[in-house]
C-alpha atoms as a PDB file:
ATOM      1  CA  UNK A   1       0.000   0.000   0.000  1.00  0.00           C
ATOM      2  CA  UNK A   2       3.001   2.320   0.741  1.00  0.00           C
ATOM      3  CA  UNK A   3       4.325   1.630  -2.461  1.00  0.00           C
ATOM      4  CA  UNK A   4       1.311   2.234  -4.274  1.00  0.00           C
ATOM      5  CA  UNK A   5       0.799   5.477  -2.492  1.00  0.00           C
ATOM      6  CA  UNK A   6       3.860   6.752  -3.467  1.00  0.00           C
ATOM      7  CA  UNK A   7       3.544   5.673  -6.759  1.00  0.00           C
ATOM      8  CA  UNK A   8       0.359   7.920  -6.498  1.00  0.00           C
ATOM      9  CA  UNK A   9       1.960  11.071  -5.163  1.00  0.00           C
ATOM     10  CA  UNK A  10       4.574  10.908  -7.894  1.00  0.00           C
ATOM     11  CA  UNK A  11       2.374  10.726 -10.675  1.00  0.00           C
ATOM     12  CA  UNK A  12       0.666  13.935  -9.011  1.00  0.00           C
ATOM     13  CA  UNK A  13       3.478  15.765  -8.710  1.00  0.00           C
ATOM     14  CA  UNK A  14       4.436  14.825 -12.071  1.00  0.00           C
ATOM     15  CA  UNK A  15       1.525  16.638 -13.649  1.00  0.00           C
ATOM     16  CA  UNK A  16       2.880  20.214 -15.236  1.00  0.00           C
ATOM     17  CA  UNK A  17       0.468  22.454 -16.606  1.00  0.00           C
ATOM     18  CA  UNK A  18       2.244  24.512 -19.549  1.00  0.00           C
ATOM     19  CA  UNK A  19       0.908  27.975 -20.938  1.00  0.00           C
ATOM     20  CA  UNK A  20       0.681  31.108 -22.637  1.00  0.00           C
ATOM     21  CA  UNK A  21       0.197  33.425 -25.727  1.00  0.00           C
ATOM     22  CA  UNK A  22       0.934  33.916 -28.909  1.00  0.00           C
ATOM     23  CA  UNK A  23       1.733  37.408 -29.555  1.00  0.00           C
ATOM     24  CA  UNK A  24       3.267  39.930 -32.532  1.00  0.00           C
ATOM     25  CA  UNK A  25       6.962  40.301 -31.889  1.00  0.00           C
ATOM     26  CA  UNK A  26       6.830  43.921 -32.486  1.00  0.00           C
ATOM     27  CA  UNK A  27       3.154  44.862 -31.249  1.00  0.00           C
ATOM     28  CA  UNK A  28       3.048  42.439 -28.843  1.00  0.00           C
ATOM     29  CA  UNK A  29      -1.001  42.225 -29.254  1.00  0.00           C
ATOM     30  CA  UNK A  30      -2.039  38.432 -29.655  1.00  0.00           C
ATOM     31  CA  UNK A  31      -2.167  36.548 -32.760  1.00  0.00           C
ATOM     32  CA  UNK A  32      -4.530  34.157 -33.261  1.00  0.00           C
ATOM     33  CA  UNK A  33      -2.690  30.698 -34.705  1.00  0.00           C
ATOM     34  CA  UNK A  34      -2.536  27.463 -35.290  1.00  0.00           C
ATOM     35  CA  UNK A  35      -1.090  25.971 -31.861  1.00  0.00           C
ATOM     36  CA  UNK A  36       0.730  22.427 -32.128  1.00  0.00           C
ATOM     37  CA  UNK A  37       1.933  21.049 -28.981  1.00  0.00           C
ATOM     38  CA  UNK A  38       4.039  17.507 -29.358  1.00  0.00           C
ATOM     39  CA  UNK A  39       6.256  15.109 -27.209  1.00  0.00           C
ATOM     40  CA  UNK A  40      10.111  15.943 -28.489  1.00  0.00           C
ATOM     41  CA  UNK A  41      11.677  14.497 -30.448  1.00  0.00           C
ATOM     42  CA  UNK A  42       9.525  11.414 -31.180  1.00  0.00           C
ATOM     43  CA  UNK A  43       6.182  13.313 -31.480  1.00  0.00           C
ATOM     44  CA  UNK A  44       4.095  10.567 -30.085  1.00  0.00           C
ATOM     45  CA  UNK A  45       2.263  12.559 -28.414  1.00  0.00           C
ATOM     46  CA  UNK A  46       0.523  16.002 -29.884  1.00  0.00           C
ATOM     47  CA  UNK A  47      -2.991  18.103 -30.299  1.00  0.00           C
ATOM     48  CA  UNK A  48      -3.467  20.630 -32.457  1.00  0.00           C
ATOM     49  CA  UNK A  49      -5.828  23.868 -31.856  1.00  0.00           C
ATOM     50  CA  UNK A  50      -6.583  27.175 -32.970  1.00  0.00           C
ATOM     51  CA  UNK A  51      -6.391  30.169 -30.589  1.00  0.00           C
ATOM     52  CA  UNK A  52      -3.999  32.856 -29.709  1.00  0.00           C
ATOM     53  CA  UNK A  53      -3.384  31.181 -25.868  1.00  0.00           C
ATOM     54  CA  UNK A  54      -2.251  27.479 -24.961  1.00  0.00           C
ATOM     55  CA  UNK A  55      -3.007  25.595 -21.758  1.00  0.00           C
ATOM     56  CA  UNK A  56      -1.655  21.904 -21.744  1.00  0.00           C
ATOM     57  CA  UNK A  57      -0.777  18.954 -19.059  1.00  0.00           C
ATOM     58  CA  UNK A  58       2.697  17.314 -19.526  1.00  0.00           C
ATOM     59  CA  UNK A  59       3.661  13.884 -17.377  1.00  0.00           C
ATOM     60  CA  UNK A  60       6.932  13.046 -16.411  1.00  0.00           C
ATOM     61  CA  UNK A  61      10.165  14.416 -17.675  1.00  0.00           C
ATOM     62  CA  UNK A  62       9.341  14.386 -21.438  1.00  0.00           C
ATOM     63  CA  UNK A  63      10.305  17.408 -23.308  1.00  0.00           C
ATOM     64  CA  UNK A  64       7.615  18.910 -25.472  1.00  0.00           C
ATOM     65  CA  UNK A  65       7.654  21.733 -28.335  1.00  0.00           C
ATOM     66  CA  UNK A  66       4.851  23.927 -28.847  1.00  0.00           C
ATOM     67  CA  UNK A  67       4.326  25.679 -32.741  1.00  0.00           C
ATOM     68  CA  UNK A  68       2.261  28.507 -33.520  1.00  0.00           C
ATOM     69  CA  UNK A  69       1.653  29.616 -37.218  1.00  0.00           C
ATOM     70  CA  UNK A  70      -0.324  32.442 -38.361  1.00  0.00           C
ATOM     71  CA  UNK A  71      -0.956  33.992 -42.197  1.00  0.00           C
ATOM     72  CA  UNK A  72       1.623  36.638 -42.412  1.00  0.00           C
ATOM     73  CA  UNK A  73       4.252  35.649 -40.199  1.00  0.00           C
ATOM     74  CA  UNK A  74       7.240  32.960 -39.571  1.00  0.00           C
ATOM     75  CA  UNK A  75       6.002  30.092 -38.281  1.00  0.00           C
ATOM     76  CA  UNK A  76       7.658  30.091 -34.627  1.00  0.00           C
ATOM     77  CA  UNK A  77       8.623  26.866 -32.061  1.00  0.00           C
ATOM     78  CA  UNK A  78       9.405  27.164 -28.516  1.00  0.00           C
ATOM     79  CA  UNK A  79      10.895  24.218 -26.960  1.00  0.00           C
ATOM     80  CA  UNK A  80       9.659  23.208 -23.043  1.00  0.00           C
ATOM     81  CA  UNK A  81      11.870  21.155 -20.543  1.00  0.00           C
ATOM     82  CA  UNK A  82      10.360  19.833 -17.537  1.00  0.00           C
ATOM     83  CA  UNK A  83      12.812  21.274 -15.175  1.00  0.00           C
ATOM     84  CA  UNK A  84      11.810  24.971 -15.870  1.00  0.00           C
ATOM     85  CA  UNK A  85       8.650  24.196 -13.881  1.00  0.00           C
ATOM     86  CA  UNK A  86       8.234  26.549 -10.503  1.00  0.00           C
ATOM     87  CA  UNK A  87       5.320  24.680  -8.862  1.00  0.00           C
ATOM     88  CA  UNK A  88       3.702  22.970 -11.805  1.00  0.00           C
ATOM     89  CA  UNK A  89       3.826  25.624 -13.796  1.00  0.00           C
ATOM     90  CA  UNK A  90       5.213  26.774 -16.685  1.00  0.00           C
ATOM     91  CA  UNK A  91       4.276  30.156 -18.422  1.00  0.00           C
ATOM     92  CA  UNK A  92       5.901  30.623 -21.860  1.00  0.00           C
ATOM     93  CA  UNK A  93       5.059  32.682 -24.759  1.00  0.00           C
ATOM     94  CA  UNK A  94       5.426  32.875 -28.072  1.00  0.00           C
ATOM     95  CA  UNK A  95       6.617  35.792 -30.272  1.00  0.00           C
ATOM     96  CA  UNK A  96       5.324  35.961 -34.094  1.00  0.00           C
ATOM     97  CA  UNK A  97       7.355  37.858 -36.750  1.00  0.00           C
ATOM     98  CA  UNK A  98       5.779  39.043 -39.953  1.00  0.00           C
ATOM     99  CA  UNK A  99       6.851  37.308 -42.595  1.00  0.00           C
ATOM    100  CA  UNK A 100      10.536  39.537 -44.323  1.00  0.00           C
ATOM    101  CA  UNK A 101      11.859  39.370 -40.962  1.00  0.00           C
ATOM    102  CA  UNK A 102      14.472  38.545 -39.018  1.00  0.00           C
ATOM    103  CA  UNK A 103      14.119  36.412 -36.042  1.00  0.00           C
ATOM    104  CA  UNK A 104      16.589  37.962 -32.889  1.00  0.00           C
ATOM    105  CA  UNK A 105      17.777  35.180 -31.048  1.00  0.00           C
ATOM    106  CA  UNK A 106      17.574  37.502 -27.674  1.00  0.00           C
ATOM    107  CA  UNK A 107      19.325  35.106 -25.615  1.00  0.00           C
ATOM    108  CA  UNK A 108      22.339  34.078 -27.642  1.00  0.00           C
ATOM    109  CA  UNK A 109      25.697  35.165 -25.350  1.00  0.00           C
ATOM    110  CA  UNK A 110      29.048  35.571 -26.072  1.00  0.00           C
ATOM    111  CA  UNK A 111      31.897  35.964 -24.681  1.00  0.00           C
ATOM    112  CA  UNK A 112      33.232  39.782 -24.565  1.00  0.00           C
ATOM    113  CA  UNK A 113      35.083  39.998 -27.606  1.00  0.00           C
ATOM    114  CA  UNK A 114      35.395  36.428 -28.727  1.00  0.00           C
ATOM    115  CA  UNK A 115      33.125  34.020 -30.594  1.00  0.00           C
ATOM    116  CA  UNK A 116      32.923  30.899 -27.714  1.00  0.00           C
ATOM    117  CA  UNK A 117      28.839  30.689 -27.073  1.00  0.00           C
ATOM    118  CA  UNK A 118      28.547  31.082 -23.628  1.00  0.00           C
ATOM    119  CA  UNK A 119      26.594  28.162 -21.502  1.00  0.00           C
ATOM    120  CA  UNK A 120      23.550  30.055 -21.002  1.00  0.00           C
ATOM    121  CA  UNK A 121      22.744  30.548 -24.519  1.00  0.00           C
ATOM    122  CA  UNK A 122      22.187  26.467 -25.107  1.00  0.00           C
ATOM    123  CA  UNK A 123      18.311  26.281 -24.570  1.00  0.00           C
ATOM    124  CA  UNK A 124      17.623  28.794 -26.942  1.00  0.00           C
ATOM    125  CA  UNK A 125      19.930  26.861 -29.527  1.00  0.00           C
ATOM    126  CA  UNK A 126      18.267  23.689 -28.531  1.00  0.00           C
ATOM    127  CA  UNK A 127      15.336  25.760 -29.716  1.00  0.00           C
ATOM    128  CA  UNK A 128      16.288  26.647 -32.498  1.00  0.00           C
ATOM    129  CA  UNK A 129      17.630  22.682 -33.555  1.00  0.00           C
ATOM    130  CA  UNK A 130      13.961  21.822 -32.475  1.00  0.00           C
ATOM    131  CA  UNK A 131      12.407  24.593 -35.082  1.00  0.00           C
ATOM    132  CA  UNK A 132      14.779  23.095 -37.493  1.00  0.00           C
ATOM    133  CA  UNK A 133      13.962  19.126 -36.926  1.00  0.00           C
ATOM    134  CA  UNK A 134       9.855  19.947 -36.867  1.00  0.00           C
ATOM    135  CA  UNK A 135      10.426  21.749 -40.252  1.00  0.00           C
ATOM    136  CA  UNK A 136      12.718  19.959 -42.076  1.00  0.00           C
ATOM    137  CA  UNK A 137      12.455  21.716 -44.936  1.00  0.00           C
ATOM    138  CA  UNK A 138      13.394  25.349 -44.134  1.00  0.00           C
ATOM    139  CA  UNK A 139      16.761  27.100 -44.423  1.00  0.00           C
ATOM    140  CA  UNK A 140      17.638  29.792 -42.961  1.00  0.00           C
ATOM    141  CA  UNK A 141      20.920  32.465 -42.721  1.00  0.00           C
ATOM    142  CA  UNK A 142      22.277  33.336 -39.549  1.00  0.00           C
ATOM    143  CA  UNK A 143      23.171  37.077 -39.670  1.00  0.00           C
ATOM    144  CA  UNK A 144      25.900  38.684 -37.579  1.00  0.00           C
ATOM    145  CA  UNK A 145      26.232  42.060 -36.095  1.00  0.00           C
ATOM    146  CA  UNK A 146      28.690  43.815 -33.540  1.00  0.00           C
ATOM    147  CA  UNK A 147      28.652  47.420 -32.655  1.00  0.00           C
ATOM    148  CA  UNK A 148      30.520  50.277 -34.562  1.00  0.00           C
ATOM    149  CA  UNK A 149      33.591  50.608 -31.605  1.00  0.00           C
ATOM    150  CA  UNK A 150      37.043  49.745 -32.956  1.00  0.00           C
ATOM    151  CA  UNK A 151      38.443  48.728 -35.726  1.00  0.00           C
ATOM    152  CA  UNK A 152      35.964  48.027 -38.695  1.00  0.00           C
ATOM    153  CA  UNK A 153      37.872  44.826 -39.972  1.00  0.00           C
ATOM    154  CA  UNK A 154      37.678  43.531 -36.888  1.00  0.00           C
ATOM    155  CA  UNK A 155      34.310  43.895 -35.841  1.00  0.00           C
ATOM    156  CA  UNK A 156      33.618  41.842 -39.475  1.00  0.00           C
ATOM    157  CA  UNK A 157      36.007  39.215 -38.419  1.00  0.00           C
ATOM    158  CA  UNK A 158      34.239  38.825 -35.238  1.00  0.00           C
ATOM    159  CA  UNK A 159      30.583  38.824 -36.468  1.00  0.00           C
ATOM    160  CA  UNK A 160      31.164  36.258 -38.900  1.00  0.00           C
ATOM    161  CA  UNK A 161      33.214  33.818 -36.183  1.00  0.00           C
ATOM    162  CA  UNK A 162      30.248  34.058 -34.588  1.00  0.00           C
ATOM    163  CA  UNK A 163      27.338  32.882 -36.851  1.00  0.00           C
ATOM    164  CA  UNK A 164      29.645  30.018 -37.589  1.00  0.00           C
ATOM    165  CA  UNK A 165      30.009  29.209 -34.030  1.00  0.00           C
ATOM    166  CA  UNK A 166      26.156  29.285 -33.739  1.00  0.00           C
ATOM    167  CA  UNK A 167      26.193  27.294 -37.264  1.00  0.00           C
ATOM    168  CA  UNK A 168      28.988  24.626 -36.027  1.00  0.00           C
ATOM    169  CA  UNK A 169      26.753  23.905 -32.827  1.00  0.00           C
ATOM    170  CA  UNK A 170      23.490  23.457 -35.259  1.00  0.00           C
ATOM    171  CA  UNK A 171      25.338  21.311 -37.351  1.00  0.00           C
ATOM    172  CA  UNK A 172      26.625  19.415 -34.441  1.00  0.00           C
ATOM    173  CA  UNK A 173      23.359  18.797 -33.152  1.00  0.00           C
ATOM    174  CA  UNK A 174      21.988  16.826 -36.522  1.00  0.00           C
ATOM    175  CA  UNK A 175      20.847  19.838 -38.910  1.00  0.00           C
ATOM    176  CA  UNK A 176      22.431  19.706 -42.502  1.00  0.00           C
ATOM    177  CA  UNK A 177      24.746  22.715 -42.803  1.00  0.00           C
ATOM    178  CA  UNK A 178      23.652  22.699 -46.459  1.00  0.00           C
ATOM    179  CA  UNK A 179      20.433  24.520 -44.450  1.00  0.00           C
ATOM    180  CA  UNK A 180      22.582  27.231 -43.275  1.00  0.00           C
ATOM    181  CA  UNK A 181      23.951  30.258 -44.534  1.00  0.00           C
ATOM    182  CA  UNK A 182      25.962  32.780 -42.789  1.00  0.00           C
ATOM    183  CA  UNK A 183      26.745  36.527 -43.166  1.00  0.00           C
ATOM    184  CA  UNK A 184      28.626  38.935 -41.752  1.00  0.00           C
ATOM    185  CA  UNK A 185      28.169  43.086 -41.118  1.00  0.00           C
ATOM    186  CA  UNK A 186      30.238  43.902 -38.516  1.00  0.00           C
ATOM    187  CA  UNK A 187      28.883  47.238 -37.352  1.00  0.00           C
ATOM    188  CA  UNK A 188      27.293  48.399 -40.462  1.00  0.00           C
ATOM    189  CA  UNK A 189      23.931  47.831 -39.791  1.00  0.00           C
ATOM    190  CA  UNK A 190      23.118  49.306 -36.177  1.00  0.00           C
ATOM    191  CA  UNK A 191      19.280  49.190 -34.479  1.00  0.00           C
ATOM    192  CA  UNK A 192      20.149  52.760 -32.504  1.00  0.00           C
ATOM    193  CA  UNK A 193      23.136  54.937 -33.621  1.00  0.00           C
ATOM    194  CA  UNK A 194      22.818  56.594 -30.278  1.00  0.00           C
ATOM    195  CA  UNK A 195      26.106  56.555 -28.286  1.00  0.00           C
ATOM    196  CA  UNK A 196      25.092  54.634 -25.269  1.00  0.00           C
ATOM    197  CA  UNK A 197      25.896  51.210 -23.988  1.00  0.00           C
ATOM    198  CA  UNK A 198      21.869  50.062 -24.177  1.00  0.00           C
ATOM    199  CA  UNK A 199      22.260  50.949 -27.540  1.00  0.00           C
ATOM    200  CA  UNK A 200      25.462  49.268 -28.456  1.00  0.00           C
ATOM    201  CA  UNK A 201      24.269  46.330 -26.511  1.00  0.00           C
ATOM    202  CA  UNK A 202      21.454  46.732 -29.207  1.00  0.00           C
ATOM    203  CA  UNK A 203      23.620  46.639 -31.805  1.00  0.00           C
ATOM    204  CA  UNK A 204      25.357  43.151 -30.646  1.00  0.00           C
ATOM    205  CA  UNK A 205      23.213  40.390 -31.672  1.00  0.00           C
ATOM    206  CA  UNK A 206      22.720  37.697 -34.308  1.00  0.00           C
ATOM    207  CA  UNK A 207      19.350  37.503 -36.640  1.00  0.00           C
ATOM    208  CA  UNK A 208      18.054  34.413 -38.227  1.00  0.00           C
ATOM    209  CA  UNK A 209      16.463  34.970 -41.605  1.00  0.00           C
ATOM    210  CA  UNK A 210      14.267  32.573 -43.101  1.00  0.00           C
ATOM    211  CA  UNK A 211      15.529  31.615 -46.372  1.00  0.00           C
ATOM    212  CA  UNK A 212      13.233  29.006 -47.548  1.00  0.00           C
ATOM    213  CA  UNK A 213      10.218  27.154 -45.794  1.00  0.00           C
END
């Protein structure tokens, strides 16, 4: 009977509820989409839905990936782990671009100066290998930026060492680098020309264009 009721209490506390919204990336006003949710990576498991919020139960420490598509913008996947549950929960949401694009991959870190992908940066690669598995058939260029202090040359150097650090660890996780393209601007193309860190900070990043869906 122990056993059993232990067995019991585990199963509870196994229960996570996962949810959220689907919203514009630069509105932020909610789309209404086509929601998939689906075990990862075997898919075994999925429902699809229509609506611009998701509620779901997940069991157990199975990863799931939830895709929302909507007429007029890039299809978008998050990917949900288990562990980022506080208390059963998990509250995620998903950003929508319009379609001609770029995708900001917000939480991609470097090292200051250097092109070594800090640790932190991993889920939202894991992500993005996820987006790329579900939809086999889209490419995509990674686009690399720095901000306009030093030397020019440089900053070009440094931009593209870094979309082919983000490429290598794609490729090492199972995505065909013939999928991925990679270019370089250096500090040509700022968000903000102000002179500020914020802004350079802006300026920093690396874009994903969709090339072909």
């Amino acid at each position: 009977m122990t056993l059993l009721l232990a067995a019991l209490c585990s199963a509870v506390f196994s229960q996570i509820t996962v949810s959220g919204k689907v919203k514009q990336a630069v509105t932020g006003k909610g789309v209404f989409s086509k929601i998939t949710y689906k075990s990862y990576p075997t898919g075994s498991l999925s429902e699809t839905f229509n609506d611009s919020t998701f509620s779901f139960t997940i069991f157990g420490s199975s990863k799931y990936v939830v895709t929302a598509e909507a007429q007029g913008h890039i299809k978008s996947t998050i990917l949900v782990l288990p562990t980022d549950a506080r208390n059963g929960i998990i509250s995620r949401d998903i950003e929508l671009t319009p379609n001609g694009k770029t995708i900001r991959l917000n939480h991609l870190i470097f090292d200051m100066g250097r092109a070594v992908i800090k640790p932190e940066s991993y889920q939202e690669l894991d992500q993005l290998v996820a987006f790329l598995k579900i939809n086999s058939k889209v490419e995509i260029q990674l686009e690399g930026h720095t901000d306009n202090q030093g030397n020019a040359n440089l900053n070009l150097k440094l931009s593209q060492d870094r979309v082919e650090a983000v490429k290598k660890y794609l490729v090492k996780e199972g995505i065909s680098k013939n999928r991925i393209q990679t270019k370089a601007f250096g500090g040509t193309q700022p968000i903000s020309t102000e002179n500020t860190e914020q802004a350079r900070s802006l300026n920093r990043r690396v874009e994903m264009r969709i090339l072909k869906e």
